[in-house]
Protein backbone atom coordinates (compact mmCIF):
# COMPACT_ATOMS: atom_id res chain seq x y z
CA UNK A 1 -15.05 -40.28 -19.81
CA UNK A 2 -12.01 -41.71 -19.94
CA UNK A 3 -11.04 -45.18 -19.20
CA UNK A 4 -8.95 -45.89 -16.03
CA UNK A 5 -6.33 -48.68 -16.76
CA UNK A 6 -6.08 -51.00 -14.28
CA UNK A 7 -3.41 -51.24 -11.74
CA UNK A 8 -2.06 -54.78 -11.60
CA UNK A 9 0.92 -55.75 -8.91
CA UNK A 10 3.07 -55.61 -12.26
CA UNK A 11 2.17 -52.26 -12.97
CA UNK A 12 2.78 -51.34 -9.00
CA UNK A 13 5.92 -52.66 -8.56
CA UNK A 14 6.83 -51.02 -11.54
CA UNK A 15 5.63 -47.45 -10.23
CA UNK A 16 7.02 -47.78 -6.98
CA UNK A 17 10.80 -49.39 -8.13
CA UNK A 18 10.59 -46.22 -10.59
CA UNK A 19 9.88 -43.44 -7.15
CA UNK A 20 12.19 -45.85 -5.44
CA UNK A 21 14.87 -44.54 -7.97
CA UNK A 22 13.78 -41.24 -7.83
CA UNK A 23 13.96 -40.91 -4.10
CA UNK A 24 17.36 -42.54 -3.76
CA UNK A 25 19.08 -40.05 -6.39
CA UNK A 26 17.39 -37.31 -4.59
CA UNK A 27 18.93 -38.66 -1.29
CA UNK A 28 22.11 -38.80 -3.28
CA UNK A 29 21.76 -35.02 -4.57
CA UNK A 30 21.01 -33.93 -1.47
CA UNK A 31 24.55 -35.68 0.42
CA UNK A 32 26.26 -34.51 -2.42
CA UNK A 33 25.25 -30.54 -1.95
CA UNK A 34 25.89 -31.29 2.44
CA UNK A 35 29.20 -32.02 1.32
CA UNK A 36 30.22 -29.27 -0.62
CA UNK A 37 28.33 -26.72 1.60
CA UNK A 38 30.47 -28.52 4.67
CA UNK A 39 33.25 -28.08 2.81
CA UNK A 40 32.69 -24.15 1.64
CA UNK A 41 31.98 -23.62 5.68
CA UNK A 42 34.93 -25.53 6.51
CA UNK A 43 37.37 -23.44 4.09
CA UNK A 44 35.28 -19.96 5.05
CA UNK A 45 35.74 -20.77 8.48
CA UNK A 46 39.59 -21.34 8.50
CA UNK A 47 39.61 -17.74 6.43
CA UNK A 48 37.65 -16.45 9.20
CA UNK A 49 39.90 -17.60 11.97
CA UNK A 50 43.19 -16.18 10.28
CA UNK A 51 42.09 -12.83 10.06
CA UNK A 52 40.08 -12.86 13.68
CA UNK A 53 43.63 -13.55 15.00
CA UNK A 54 45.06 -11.07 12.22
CA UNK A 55 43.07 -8.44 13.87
CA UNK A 56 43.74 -9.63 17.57
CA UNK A 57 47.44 -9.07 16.63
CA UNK A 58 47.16 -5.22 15.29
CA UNK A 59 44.43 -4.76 18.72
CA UNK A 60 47.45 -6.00 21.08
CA UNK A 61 50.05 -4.15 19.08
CA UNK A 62 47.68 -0.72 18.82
CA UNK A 63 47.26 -1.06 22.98
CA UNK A 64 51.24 -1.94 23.73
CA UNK A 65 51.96 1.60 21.74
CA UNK A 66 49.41 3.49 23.19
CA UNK A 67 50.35 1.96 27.00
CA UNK A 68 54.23 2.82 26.07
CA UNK A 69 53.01 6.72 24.49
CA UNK A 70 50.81 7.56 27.72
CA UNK A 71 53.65 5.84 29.85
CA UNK A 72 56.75 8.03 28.64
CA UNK A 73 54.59 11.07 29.18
């Protein structure tokens, strides 16, 4: 069987500083990927709106030809 060492404070504080670490660079990962995602959304988002009103534009423009086609008739 093999023999368990024995955990002193040293040894503890040691562990824990070491998870500490680990857990703050994770935290730091993780901000660094919600930024980039925000900023992807952000950019796909303005792309978004300028062809929404793109397509508004040839929808009002299809309808004032149509009104002025059936309207001359």
């Amino acid at each position: 069987m093999a023999s368990r060492g024995k955990w002193t404070d040293e040894r503890l504080d040691e562990a824990f500083a070491r998870l500490d670490g680990d857990v703050r660079g994770l935290r730091n990962e993780i901000q660094d990927l919600r930024t980039e995602i925000n900023t992807r959304f952000d950019a796909l988002q303005g792309r978004m709106e300028i062809r929404f009103d793109q397509q508004l534009h040839v929808l009002i423009v299809a309808v004032l030809v149509i009104t002025i086609v059936l309207a001359s008739n």
